[in-house]
C-alpha atoms as a PDB file:
ATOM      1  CA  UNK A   1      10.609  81.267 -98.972  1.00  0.00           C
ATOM      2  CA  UNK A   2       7.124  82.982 -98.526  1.00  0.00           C
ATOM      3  CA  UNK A   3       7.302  85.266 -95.792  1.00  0.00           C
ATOM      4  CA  UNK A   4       4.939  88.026 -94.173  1.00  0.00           C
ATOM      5  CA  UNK A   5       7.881  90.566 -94.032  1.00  0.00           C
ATOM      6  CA  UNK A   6       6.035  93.566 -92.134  1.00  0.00           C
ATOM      7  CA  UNK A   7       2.465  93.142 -89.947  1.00  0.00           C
ATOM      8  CA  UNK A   8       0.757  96.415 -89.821  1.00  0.00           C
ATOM      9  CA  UNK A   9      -2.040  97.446 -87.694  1.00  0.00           C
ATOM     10  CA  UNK A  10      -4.141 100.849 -86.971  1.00  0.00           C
ATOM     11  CA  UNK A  11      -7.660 102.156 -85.549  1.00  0.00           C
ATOM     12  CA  UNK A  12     -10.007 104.350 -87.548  1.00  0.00           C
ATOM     13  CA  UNK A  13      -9.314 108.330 -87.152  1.00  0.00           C
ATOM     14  CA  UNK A  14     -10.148 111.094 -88.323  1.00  0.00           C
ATOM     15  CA  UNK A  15      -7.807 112.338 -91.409  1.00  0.00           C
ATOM     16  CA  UNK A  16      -6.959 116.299 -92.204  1.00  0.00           C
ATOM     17  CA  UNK A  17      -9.140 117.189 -94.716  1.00  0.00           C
ATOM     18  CA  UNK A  18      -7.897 118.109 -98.818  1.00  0.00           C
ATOM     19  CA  UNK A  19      -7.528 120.522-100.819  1.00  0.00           C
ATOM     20  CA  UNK A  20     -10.559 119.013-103.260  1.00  0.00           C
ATOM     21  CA  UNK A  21     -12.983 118.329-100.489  1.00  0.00           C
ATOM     22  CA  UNK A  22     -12.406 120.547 -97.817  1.00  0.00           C
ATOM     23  CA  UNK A  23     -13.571 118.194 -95.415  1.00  0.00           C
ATOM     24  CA  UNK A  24     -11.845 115.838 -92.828  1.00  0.00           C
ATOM     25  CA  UNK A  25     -12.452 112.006 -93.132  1.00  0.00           C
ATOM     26  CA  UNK A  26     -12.088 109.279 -90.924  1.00  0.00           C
ATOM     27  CA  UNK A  27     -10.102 105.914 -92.314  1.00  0.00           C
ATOM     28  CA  UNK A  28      -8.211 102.574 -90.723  1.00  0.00           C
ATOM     29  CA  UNK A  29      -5.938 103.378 -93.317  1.00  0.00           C
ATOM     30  CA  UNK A  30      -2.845 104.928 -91.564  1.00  0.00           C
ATOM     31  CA  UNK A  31      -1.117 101.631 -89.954  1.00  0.00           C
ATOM     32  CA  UNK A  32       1.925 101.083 -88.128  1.00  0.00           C
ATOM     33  CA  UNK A  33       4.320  98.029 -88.182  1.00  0.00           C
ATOM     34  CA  UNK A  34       4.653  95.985 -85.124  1.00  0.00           C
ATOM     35  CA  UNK A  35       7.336  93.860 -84.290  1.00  0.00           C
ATOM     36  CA  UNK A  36       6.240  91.623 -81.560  1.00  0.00           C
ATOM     37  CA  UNK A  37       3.273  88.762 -81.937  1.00  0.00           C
ATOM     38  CA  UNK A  38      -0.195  89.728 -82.549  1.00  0.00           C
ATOM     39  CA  UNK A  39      -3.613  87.582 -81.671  1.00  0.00           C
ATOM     40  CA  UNK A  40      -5.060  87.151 -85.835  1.00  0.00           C
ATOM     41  CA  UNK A  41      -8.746  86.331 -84.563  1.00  0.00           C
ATOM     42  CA  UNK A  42     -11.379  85.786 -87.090  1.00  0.00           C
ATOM     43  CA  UNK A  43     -12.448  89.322 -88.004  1.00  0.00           C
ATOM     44  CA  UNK A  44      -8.987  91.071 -87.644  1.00  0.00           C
ATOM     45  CA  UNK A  45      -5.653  91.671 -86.002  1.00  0.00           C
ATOM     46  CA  UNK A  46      -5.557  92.337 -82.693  1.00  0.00           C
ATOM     47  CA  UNK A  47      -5.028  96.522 -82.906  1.00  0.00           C
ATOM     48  CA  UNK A  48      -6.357  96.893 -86.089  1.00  0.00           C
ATOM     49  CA  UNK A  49      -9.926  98.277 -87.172  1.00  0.00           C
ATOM     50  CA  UNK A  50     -11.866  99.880 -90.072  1.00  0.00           C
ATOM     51  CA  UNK A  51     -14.292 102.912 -90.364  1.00  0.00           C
ATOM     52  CA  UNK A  52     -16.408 101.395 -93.275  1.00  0.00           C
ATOM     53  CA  UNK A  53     -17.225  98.166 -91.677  1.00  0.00           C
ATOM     54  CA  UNK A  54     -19.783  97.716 -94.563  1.00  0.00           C
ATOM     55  CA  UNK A  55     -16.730  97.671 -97.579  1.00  0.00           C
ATOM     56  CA  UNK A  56     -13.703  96.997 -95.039  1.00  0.00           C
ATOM     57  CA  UNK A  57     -12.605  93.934 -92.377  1.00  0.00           C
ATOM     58  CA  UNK A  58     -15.219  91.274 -91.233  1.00  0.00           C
ATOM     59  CA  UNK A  59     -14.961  87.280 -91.509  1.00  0.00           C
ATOM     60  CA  UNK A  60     -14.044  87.635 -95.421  1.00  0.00           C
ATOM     61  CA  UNK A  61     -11.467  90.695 -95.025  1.00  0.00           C
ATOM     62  CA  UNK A  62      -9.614  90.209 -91.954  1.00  0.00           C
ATOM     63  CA  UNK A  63      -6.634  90.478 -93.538  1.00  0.00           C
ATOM     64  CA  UNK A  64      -5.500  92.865 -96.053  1.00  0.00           C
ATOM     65  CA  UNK A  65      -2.376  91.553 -97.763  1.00  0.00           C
ATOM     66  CA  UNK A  66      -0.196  93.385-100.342  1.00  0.00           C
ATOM     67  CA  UNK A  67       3.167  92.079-102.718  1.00  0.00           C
ATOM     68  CA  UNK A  68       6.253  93.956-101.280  1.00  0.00           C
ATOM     69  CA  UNK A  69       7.373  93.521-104.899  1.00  0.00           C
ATOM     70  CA  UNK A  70       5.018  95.807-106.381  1.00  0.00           C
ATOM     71  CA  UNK A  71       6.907  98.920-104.249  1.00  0.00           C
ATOM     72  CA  UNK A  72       9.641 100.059-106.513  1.00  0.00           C
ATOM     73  CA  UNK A  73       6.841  99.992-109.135  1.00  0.00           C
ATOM     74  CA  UNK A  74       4.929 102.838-107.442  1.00  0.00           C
ATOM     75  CA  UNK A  75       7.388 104.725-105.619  1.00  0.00           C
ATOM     76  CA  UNK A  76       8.546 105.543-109.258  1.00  0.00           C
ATOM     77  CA  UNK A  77       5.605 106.093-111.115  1.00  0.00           C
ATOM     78  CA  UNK A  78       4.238 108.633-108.032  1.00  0.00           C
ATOM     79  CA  UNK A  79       7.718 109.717-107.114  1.00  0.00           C
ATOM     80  CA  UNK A  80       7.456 108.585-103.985  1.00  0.00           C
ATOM     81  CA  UNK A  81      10.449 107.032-102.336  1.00  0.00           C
ATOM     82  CA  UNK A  82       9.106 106.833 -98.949  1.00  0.00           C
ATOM     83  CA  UNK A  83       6.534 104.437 -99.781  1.00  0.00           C
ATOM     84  CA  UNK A  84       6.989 101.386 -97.788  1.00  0.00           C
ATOM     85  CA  UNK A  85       5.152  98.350 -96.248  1.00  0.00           C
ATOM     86  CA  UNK A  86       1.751  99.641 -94.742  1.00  0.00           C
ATOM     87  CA  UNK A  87       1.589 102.567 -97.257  1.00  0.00           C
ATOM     88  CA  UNK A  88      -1.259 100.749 -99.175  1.00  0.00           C
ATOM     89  CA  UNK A  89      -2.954  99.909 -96.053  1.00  0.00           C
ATOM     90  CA  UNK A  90      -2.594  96.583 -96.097  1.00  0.00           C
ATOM     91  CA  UNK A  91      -2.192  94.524 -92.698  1.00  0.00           C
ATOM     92  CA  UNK A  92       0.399  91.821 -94.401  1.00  0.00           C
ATOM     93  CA  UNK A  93       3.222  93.012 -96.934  1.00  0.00           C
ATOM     94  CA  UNK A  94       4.354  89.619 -98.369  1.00  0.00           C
ATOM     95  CA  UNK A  95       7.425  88.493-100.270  1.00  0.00           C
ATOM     96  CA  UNK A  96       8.129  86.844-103.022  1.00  0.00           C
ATOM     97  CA  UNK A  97       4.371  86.458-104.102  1.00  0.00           C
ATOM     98  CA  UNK A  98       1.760  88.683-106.479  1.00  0.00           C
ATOM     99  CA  UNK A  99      -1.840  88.422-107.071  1.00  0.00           C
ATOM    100  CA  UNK A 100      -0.390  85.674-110.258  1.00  0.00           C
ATOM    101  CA  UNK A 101       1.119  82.973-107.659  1.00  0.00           C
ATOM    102  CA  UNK A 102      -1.985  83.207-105.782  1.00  0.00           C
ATOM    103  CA  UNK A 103      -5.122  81.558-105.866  1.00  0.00           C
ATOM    104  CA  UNK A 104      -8.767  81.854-104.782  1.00  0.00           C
ATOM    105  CA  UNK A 105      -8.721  79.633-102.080  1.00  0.00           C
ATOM    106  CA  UNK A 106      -5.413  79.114-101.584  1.00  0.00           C
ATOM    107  CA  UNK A 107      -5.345  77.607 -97.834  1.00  0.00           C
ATOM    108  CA  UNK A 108      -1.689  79.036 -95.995  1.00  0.00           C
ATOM    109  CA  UNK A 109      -0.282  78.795 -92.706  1.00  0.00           C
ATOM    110  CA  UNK A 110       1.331  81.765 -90.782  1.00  0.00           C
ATOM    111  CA  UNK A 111       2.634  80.929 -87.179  1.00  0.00           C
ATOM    112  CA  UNK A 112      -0.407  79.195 -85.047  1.00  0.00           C
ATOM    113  CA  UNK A 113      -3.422  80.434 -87.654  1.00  0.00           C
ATOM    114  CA  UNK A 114      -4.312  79.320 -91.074  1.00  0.00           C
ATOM    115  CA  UNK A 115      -5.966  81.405 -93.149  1.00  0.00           C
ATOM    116  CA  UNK A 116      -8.057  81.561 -96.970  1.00  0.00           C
ATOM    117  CA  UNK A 117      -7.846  83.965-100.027  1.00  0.00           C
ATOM    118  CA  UNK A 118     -11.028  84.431-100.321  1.00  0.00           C
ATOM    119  CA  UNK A 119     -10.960  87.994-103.060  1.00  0.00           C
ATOM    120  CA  UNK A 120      -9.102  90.678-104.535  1.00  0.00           C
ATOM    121  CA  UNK A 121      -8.842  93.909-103.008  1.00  0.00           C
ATOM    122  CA  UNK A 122     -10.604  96.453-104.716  1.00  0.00           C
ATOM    123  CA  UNK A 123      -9.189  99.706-103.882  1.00  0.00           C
ATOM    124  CA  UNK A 124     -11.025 102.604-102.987  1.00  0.00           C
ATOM    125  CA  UNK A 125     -11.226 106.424-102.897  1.00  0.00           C
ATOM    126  CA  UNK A 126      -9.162 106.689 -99.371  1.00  0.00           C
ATOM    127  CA  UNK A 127      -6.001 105.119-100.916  1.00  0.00           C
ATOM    128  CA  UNK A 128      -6.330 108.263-103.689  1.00  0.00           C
ATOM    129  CA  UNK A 129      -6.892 111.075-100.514  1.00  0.00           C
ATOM    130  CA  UNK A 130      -4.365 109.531 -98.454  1.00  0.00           C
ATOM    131  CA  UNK A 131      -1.760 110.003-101.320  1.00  0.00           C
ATOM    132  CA  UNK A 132      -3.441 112.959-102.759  1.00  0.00           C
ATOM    133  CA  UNK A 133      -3.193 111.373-106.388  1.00  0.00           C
ATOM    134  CA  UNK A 134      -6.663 111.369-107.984  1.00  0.00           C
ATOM    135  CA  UNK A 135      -7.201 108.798-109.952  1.00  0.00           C
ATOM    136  CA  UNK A 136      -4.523 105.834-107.631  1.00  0.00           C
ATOM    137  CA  UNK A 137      -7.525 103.793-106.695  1.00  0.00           C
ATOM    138  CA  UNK A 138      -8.052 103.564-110.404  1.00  0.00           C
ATOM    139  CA  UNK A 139      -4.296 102.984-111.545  1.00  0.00           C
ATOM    140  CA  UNK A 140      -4.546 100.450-108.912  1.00  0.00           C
ATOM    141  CA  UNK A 141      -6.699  98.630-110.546  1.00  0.00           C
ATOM    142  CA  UNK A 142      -5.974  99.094-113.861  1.00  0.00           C
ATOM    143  CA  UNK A 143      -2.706  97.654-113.503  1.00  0.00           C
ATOM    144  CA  UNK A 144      -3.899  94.809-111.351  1.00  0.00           C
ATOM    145  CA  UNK A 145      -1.488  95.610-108.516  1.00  0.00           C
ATOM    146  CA  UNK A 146      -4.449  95.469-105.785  1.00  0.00           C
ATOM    147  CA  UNK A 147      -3.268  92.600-103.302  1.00  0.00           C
ATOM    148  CA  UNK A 148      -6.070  90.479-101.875  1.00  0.00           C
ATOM    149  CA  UNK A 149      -7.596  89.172 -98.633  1.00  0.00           C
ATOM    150  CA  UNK A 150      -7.320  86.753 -96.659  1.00  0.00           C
ATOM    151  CA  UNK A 151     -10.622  85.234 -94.349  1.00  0.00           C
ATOM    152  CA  UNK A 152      -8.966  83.318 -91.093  1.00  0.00           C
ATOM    153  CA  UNK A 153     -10.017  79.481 -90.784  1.00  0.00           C
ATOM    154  CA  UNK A 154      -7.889  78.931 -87.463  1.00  0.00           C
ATOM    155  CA  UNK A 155      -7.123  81.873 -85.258  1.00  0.00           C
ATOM    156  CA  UNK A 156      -3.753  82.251 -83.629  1.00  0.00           C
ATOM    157  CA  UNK A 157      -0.455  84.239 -82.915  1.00  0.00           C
ATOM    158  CA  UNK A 158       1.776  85.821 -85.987  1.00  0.00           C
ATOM    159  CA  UNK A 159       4.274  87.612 -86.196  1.00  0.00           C
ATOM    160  CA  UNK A 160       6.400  89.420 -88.932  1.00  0.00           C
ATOM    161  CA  UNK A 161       9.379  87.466 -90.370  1.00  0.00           C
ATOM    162  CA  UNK A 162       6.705  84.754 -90.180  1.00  0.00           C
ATOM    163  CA  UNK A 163       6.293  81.797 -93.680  1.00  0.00           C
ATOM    164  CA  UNK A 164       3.974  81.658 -95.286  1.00  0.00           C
ATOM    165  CA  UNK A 165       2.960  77.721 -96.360  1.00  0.00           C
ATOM    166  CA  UNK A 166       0.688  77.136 -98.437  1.00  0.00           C
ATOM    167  CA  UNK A 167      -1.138  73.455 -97.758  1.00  0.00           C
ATOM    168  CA  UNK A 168      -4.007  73.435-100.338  1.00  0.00           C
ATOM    169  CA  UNK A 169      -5.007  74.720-103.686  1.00  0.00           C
ATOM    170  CA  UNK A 170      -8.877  73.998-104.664  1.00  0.00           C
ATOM    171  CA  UNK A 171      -9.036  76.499-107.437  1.00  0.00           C
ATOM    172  CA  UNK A 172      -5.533  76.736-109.818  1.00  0.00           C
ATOM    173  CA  UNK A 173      -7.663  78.171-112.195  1.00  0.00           C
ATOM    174  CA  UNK A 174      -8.548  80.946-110.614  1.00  0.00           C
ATOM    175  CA  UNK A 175      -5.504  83.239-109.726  1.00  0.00           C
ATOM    176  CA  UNK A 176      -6.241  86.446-107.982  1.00  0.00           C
ATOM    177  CA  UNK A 177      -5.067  87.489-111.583  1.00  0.00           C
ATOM    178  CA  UNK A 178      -7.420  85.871-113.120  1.00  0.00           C
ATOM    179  CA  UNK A 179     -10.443  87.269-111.008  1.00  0.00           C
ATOM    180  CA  UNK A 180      -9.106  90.766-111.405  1.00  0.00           C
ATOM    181  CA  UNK A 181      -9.502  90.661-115.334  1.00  0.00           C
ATOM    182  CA  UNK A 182     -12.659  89.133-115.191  1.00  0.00           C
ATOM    183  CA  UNK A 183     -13.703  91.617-112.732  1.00  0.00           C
ATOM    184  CA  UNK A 184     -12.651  94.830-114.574  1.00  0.00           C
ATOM    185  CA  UNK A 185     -11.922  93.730-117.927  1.00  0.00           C
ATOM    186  CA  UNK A 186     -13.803  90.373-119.751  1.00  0.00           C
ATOM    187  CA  UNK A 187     -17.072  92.199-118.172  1.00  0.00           C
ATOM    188  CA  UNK A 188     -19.150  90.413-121.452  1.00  0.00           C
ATOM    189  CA  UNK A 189     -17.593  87.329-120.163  1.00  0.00           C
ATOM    190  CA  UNK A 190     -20.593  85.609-118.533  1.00  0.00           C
ATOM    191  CA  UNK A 191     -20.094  81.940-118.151  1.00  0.00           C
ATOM    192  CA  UNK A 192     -16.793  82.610-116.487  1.00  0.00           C
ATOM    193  CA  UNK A 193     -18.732  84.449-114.408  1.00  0.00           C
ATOM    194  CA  UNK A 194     -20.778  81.878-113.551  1.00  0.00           C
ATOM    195  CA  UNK A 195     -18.099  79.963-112.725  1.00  0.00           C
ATOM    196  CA  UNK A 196     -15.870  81.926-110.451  1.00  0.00           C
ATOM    197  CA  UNK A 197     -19.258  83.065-108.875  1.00  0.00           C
ATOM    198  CA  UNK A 198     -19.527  78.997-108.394  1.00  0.00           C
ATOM    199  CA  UNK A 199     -16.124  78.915-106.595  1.00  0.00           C
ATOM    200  CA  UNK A 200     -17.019  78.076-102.869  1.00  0.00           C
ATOM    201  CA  UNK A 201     -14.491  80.227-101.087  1.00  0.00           C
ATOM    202  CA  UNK A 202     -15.201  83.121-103.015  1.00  0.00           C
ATOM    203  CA  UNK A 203     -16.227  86.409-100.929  1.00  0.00           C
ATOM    204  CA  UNK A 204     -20.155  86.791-100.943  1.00  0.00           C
ATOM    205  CA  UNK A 205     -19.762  90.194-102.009  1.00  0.00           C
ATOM    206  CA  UNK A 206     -17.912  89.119-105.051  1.00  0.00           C
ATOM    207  CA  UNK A 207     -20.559  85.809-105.688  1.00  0.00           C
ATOM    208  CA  UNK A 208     -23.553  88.595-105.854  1.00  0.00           C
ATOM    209  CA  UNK A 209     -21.593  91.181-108.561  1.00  0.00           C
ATOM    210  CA  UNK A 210     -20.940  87.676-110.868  1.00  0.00           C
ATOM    211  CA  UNK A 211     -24.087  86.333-109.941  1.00  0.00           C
ATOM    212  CA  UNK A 212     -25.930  89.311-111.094  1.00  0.00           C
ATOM    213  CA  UNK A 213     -23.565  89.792-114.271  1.00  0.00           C
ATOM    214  CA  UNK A 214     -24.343  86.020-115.029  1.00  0.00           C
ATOM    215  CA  UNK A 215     -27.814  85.707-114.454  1.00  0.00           C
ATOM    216  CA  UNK A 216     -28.746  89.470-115.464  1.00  0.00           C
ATOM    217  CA  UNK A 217     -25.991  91.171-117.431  1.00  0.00           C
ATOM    218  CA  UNK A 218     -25.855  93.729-114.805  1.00  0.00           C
ATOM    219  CA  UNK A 219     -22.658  95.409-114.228  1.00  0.00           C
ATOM    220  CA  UNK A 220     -21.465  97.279-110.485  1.00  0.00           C
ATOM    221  CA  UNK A 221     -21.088 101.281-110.778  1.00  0.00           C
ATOM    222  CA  UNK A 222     -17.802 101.497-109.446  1.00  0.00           C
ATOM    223  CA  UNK A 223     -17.371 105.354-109.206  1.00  0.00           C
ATOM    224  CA  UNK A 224     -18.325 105.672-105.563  1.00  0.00           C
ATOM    225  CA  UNK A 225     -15.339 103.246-104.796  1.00  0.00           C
ATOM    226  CA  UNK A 226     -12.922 105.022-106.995  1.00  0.00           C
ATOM    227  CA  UNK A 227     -14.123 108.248-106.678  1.00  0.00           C
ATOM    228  CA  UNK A 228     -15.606 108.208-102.880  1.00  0.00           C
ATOM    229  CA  UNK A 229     -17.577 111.684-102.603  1.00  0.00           C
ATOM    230  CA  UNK A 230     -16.698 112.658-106.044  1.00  0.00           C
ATOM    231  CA  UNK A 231     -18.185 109.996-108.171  1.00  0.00           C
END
């Protein structure tokens, strides 16, 4: 069974600064599990916000969900044992699914609301200064172990220990997989470009990057997500 094991929610505020910048930042990412039901409106959880409302939350990113499977995989590669659900920042750590058993708009229930992939998650610098590694946004990416979001179709009460149902699957094609590589790695690759930018439930954010590689050949400049102030 799919299930949302852990539900994690936290405000924006203001982080102790690092040894590489020297200065403090403020981040939603530090969240803490809650137990008991929580409203899932259309933007986000009840409890839950973001500092970069520009890159983070909104209709397309109210949810931020991440594969408790992929744990063991980086509590050994950054010798971190304590890493648990929540440490990535995501709002839903799932079972028994990864970004290859789910699709671009994949349709699911949870409790009363009903909710869309609608991207990947691209990680960004504050998952790196949170965990003082570097370069974790980009291992994150590299190894395709980003998670993905979910935009909410019906609002309503959920709760962790919750299924997740899935009830429709427009684009099989189109694993979150899939739109990672094409993303980050088949960048030459522009008629599939074209065509995921085609897919309706697609993020706009991600339409315009594909559009623009389709149409134009232009590729993003990721290093101010990966590298935030040091790009």
């Amino acid at each position: 069974m799919n299930r949302v094991v852990t539900i994690q929610v936290g405000k924006p505020q203001e982080m102790d600064s690092d040894i590489e910048s020297n200065k403090p930042w403020v981040s939603g990412f530090l969240k803490e599990s809650v137990a008991g039901p929580l409203w899932l409106g259309t933007t986000n959880l009840e409890g839950d916000g973001q500092a970069d409302l520009n890159h983070h939350g909104g209709p397309h990113k109210a949810v931020c969900v991440y594969p408790l499977v992929h744990y063991p995989y980086w509590r050994k590669t950054l010798c971190r044992p304590d890493l648990n659900g929540g440490a990535f920042g995501e709002n839903f750590t799932v079972d028994r699914l990864t970004e290859s058993d789910v699709c671009i708009g994949d349709v699911w229930t949870i409790g009363q609301a009903t909710v869309e992939v609608s991207q990947p998650r691209q990680p960004c610098w504050k998952l790196a200064r949170r965990w003082k590694v570097k370069d974790l946004a980009l291992q994150v990416q590299q190894t395709g172990r980003t998670g993905w979001y979910f935009r909410v179709l019906v609002a309503g009460y959920v709760q962790c220990g919750m299924s997740l149902k899935r009830i429709d699957r427009p684009e099989p094609n189109w694993t979150v997989a899939a739109a990672n590589r094409l993303m980050h790695y088949d960048r030459t690759n522009r008629a599939d470009a074209a065509k995921l930018a085609a897919v309706r439930s697609l993020s706009p954010s991600w339409k315009a990057t594909l559009t623009k590689r389709a149409e134009k050949n232009l590729q993003p400049d990721e290093g101010k997500r990966l590298n935030g102030g040091n790009a």
